[in-house]
N, C-alpha and C. Protein backbone atom coordinates (compact mmCIF):
# COMPACT_ATOMS: atom_id res chain seq x y z
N UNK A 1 152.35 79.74 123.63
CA UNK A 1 152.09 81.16 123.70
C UNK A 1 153.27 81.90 124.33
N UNK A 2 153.88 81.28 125.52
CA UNK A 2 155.03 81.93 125.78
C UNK A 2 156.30 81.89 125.21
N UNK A 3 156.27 81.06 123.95
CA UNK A 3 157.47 81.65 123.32
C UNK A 3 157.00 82.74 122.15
N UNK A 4 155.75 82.71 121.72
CA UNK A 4 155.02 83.85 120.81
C UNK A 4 155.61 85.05 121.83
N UNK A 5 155.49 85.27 122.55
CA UNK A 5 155.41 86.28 123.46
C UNK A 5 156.61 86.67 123.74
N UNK A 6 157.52 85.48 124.19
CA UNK A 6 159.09 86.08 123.91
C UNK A 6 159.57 86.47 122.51
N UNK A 7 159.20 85.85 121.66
CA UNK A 7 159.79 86.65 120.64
C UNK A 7 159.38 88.06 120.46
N UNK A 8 157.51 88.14 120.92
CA UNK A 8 157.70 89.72 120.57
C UNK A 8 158.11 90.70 121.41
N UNK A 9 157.99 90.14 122.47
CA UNK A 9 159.54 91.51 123.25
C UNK A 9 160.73 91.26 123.21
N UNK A 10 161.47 90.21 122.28
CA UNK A 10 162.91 90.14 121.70
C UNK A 10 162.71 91.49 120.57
N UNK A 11 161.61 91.35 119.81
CA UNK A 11 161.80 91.84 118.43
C UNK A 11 161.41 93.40 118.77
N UNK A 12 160.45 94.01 120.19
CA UNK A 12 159.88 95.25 120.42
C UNK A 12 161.30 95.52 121.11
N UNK A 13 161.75 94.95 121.69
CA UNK A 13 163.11 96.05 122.52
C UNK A 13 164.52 96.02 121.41
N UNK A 14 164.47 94.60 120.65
CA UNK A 14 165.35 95.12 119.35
C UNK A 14 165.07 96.53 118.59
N UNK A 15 164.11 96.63 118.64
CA UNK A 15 163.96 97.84 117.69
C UNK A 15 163.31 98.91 118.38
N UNK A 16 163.60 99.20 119.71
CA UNK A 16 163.19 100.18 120.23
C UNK A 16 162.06 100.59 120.71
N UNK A 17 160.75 99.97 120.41
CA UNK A 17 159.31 99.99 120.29
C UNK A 17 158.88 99.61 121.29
N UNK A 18 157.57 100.43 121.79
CA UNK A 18 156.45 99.71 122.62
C UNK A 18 155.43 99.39 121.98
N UNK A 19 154.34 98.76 123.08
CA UNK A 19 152.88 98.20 122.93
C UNK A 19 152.11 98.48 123.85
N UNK A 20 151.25 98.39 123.61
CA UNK A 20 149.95 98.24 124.56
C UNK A 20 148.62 97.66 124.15
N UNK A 21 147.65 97.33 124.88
CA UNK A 21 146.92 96.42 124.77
C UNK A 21 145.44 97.04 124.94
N UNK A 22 144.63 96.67 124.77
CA UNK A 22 143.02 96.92 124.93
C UNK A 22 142.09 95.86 124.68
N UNK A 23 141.88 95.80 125.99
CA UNK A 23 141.16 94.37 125.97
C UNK A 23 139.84 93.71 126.47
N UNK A 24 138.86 93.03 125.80
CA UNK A 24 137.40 92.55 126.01
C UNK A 24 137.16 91.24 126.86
N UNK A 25 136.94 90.36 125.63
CA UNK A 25 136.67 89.21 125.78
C UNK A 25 138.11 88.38 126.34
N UNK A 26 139.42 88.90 126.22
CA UNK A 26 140.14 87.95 126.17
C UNK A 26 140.98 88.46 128.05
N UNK A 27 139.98 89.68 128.69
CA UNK A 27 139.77 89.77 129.82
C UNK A 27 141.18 89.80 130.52
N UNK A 28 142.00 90.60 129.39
CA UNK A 28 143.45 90.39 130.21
C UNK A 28 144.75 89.48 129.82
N UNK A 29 143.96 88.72 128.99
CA UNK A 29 144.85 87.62 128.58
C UNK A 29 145.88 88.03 127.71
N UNK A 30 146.13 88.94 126.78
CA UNK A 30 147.33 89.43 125.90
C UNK A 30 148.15 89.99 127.25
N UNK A 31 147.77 90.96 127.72
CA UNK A 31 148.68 91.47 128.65
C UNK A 31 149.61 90.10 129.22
N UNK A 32 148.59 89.44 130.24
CA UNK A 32 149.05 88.16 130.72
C UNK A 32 150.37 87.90 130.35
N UNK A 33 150.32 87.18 128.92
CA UNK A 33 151.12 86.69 128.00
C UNK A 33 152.54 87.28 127.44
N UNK A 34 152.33 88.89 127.73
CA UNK A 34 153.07 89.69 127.66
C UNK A 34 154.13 89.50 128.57
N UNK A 35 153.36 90.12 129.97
CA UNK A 35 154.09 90.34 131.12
C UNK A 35 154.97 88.57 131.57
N UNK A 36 154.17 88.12 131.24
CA UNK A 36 155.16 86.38 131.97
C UNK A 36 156.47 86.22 130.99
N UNK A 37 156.78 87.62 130.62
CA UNK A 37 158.15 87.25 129.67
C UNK A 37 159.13 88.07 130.68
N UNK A 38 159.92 87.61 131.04
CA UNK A 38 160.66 88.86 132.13
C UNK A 38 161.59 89.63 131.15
N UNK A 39 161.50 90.94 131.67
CA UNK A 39 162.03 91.81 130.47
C UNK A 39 160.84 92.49 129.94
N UNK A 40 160.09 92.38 130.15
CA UNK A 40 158.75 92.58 129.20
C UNK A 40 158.63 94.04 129.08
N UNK A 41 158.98 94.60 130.81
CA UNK A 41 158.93 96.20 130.56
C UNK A 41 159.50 97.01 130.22
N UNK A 42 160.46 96.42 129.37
CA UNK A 42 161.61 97.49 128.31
C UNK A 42 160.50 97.58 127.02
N UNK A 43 159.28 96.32 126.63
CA UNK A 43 158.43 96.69 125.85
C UNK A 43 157.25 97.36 125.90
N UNK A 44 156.68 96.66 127.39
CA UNK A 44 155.05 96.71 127.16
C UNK A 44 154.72 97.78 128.17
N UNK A 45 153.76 98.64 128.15
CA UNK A 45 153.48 99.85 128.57
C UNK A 45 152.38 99.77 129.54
N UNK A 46 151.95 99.06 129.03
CA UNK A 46 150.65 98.23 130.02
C UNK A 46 149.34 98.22 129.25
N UNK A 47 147.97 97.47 129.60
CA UNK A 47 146.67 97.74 129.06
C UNK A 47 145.62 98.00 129.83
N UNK A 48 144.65 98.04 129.27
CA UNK A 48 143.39 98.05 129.75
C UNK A 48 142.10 97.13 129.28
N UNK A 49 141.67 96.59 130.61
CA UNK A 49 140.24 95.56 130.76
C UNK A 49 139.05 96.37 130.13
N UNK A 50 138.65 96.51 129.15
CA UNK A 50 137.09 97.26 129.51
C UNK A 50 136.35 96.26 128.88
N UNK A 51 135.99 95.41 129.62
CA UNK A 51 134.29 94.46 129.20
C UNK A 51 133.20 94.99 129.17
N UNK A 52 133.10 96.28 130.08
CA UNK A 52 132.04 96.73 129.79
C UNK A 52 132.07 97.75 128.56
N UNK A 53 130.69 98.37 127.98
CA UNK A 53 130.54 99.24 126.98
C UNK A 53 131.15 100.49 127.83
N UNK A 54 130.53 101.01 129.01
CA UNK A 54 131.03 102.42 129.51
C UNK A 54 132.45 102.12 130.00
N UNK A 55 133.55 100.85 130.61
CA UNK A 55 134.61 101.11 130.38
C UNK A 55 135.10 101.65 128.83
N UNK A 56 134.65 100.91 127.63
CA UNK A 56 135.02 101.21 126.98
C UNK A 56 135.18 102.98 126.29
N UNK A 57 133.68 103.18 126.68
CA UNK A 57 133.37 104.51 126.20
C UNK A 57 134.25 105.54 127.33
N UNK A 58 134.06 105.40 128.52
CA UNK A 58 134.69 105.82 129.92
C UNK A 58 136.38 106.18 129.57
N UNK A 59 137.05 104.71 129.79
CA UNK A 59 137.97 104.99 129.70
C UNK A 59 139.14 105.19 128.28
N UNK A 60 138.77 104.45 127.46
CA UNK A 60 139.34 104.63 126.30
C UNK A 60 138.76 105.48 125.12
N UNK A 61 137.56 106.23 125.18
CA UNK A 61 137.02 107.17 124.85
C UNK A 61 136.27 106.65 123.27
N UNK A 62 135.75 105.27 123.28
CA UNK A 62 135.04 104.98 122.13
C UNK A 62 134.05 105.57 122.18
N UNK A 63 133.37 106.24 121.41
CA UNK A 63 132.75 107.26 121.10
C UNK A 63 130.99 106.01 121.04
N UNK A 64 130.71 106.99 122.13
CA UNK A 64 128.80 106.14 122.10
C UNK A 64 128.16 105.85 121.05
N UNK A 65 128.22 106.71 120.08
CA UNK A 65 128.10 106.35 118.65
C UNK A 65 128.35 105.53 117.83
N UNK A 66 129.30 105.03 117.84
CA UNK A 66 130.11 103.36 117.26
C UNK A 66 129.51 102.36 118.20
N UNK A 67 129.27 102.17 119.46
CA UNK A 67 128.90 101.56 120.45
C UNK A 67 127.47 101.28 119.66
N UNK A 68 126.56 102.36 119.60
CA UNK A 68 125.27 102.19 119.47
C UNK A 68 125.01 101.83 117.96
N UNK A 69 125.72 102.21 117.22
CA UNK A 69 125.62 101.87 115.82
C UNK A 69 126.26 100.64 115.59
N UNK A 70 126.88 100.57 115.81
CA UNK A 70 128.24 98.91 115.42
C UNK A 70 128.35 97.88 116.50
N UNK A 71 127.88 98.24 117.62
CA UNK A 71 127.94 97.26 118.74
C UNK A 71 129.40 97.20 119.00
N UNK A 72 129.92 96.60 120.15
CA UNK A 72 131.11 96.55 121.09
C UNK A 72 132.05 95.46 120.65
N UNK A 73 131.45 94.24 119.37
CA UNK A 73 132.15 93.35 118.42
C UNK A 73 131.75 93.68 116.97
N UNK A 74 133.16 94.62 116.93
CA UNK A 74 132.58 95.97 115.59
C UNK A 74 134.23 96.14 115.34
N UNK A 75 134.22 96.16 114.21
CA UNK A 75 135.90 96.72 113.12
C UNK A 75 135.96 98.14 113.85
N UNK A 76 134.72 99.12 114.10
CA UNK A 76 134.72 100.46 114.12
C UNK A 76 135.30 100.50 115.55
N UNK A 77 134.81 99.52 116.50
CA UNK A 77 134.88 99.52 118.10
C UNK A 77 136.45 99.27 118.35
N UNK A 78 136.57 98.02 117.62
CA UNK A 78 138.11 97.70 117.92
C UNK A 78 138.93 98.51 117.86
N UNK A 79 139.10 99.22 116.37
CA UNK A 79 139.88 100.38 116.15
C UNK A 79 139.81 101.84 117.17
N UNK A 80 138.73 101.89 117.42
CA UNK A 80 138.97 102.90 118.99
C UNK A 80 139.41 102.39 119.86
N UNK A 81 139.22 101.37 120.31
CA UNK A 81 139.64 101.11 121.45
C UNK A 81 141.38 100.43 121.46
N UNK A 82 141.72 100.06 120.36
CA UNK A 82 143.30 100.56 119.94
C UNK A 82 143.67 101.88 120.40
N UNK A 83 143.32 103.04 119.36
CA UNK A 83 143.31 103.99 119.31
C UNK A 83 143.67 104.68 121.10
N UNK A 84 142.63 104.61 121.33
CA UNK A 84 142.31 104.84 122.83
C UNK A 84 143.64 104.61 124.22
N UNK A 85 143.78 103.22 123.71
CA UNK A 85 144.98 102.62 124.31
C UNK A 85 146.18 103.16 124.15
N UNK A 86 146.83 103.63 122.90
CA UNK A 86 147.97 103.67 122.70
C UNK A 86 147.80 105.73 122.83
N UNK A 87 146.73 106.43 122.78
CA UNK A 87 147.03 107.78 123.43
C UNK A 87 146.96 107.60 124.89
N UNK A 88 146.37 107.01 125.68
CA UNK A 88 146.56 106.44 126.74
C UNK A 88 148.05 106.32 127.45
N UNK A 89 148.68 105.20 126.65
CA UNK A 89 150.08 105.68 127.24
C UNK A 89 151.31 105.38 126.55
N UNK A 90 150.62 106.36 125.27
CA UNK A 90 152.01 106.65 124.04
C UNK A 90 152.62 105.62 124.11
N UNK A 91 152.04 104.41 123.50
CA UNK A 91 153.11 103.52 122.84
C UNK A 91 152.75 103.31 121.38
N UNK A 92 153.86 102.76 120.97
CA UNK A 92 154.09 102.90 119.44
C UNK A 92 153.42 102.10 118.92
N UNK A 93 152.82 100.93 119.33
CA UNK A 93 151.90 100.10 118.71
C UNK A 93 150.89 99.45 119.73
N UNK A 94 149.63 99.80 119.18
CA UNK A 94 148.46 99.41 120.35
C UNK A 94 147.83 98.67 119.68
N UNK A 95 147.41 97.15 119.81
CA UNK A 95 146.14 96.26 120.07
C UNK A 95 145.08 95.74 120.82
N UNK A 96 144.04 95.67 120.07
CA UNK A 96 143.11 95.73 120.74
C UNK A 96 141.75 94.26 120.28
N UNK A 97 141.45 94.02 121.49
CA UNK A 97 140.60 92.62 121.04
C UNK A 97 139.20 92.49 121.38
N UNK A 98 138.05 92.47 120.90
CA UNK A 98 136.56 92.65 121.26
C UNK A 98 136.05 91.78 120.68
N UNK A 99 135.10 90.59 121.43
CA UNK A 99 134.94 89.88 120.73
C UNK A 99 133.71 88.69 121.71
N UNK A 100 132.81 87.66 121.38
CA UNK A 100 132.14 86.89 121.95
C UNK A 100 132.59 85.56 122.10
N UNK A 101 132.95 85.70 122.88
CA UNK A 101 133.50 84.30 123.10
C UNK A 101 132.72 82.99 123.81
N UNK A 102 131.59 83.34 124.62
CA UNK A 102 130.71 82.15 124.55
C UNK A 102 130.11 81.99 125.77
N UNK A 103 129.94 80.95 126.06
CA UNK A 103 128.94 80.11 125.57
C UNK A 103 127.57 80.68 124.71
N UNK A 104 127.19 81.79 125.22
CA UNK A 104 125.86 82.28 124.97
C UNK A 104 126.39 83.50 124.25
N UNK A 105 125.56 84.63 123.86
CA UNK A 105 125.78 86.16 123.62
C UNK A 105 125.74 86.02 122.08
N UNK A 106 125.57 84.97 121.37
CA UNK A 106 126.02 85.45 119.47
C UNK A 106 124.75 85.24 119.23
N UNK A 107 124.90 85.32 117.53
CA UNK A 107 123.27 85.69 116.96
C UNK A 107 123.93 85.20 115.51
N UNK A 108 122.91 85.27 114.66
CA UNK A 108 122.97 84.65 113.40
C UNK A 108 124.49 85.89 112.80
N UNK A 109 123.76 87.11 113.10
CA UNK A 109 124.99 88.05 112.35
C UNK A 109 126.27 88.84 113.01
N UNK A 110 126.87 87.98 114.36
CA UNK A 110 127.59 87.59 115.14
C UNK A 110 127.74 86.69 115.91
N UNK A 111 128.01 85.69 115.42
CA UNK A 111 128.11 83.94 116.19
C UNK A 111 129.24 84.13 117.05
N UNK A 112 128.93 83.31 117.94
CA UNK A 112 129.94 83.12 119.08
C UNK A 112 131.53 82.74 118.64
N UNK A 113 132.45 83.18 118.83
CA UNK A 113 133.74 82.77 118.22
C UNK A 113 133.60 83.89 117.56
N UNK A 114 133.18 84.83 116.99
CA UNK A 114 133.36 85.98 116.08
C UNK A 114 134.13 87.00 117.13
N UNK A 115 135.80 87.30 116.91
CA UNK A 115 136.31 88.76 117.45
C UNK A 115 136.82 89.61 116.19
N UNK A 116 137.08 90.77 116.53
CA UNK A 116 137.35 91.63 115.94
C UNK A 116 138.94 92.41 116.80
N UNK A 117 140.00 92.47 116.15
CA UNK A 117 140.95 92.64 116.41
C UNK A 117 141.40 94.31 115.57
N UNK A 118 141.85 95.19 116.76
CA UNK A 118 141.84 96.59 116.46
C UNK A 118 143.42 96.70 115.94
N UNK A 119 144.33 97.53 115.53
CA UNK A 119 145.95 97.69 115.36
C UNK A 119 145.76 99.35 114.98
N UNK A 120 146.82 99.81 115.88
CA UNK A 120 147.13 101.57 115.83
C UNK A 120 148.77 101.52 115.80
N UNK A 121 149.07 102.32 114.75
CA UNK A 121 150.18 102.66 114.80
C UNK A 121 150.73 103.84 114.25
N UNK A 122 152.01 104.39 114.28
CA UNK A 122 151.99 105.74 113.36
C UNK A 122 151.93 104.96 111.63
N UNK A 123 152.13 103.68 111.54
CA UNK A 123 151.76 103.40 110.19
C UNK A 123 149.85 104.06 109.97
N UNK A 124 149.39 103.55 111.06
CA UNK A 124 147.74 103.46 110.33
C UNK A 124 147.25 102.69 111.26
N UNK A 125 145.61 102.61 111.18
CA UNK A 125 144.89 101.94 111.58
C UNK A 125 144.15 101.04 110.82
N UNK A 126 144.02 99.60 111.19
CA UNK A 126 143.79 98.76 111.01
C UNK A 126 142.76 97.73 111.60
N UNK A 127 142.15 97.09 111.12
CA UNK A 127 141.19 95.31 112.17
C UNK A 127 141.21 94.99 111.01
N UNK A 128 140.56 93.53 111.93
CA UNK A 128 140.76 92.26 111.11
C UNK A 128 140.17 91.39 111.73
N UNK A 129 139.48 90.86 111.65
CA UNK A 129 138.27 90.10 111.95
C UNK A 129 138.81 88.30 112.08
N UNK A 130 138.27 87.65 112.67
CA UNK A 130 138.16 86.29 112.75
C UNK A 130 137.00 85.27 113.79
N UNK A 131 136.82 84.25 113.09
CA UNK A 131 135.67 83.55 113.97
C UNK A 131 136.47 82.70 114.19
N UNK A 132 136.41 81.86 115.85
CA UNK A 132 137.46 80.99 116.18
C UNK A 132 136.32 79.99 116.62
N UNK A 133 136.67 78.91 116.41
CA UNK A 133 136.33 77.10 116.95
C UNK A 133 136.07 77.26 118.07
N UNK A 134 135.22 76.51 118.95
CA UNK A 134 135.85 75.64 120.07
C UNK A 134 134.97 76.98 121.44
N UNK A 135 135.55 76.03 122.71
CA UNK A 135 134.73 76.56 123.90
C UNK A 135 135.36 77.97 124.16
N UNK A 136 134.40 78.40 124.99
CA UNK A 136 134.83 79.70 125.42
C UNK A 136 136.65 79.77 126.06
N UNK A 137 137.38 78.90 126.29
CA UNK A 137 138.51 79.01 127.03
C UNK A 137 139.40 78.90 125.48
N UNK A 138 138.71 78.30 124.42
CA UNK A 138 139.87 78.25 123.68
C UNK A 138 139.75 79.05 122.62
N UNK A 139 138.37 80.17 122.41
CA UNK A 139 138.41 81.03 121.49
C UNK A 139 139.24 81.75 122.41
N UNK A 140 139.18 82.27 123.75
CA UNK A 140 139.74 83.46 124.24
C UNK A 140 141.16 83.01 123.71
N UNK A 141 142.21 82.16 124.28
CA UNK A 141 143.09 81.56 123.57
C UNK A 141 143.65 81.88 122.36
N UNK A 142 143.02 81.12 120.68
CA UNK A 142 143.08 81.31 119.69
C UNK A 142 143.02 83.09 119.52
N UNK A 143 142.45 83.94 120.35
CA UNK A 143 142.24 85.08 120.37
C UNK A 143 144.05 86.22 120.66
N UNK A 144 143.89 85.58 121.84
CA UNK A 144 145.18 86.20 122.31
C UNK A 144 146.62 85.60 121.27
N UNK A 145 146.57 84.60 121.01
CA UNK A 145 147.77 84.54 120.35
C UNK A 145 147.84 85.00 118.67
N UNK A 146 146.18 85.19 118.66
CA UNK A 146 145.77 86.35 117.06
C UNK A 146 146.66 87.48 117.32
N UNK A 147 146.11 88.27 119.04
CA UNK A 147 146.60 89.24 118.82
C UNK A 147 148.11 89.58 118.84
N UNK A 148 148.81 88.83 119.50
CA UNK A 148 150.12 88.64 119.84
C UNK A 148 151.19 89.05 118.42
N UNK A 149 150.37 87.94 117.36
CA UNK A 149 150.92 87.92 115.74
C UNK A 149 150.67 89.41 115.19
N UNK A 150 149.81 89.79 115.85
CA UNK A 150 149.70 91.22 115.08
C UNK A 150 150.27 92.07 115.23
N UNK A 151 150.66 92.14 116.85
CA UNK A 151 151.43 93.28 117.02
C UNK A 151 152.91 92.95 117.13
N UNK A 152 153.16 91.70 116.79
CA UNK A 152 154.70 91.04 116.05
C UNK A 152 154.59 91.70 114.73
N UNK A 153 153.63 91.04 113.87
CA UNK A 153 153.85 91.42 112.40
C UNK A 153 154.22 93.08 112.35
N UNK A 154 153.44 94.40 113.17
CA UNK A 154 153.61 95.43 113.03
C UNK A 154 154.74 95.98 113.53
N UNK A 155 155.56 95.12 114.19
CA UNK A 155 156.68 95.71 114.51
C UNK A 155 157.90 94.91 113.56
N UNK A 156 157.92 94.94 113.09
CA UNK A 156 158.44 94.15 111.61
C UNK A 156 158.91 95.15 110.33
């Protein structure tokens, strides 16, 4: 993960660009991954934790409505809470990760391992969905280095 991570603040300060982050289930962990690159803050702008629904709604301004209609591991949720992040603190590309990671919390029409991955940029908005394997330490994992690729690929 930490060379995923160096490359994408080789490739965000090559080309001028920031990021930022918005983050659930993976409780910090993209940032993490970010910041243990030294240099990092010529890229990364910083993120935000919201596990809860009213952080989410609170601080990144997902609208109660998506919350109550789509639930908080939702294409609709992720994409706000991208969204949210990157007016937050104007960076050029914001991701965002919501998702169940385990042991308990899934259901037949969200199983555990199911996240939903948000992307804001002046290209567009974007998610993208994935169900990951394995215990709660290694979906969060498989999670963060999802998101890592994404906001590599968008700065591309």
């Amino acid at each position: 993960m930490t060379a995923q991570a160096k490359n994408l603040i080789e490739l965000f300060t090559a080309r001028g660009l920031t990021c930022a982050t918005a983050e659930s289930c993976t409780g910090g962990g993209v940032g993490a991954a970010i910041t243990s690159v030294p240099g990092s803050s010529a890229a990364y702008l910083g993120g935000v934790v919201s596990y809860a629904n009213s952080a989410k709604r609170d601080i990144l301004g997902v609208d109660a409505k998506i919350l109550e209609e789509y639930g908080a591991v939702s294409a609709q949720t992720a994409e706000a809470m991208a969204a949210g992040v990157r007016r937050l603190t104007g960076a050029d590309i914001a991701v965002s990760v919501t998702g169940i990671a385990g042991p308990g919390g899934g259901s037949g029409e969200k199983p555990v391992g199911l996240v939903w991955f948000g992307l804001v940029s002046a290209a567009g908005t974007r998610s993208e969905k994935a169900i990951f394997a394995g215990d709660r330490d290694r979906v969060r994992e498989q999670a963060v280095v999802h998101a890592l690729g994404m906001l590599a690929a968008a700065a591309i």
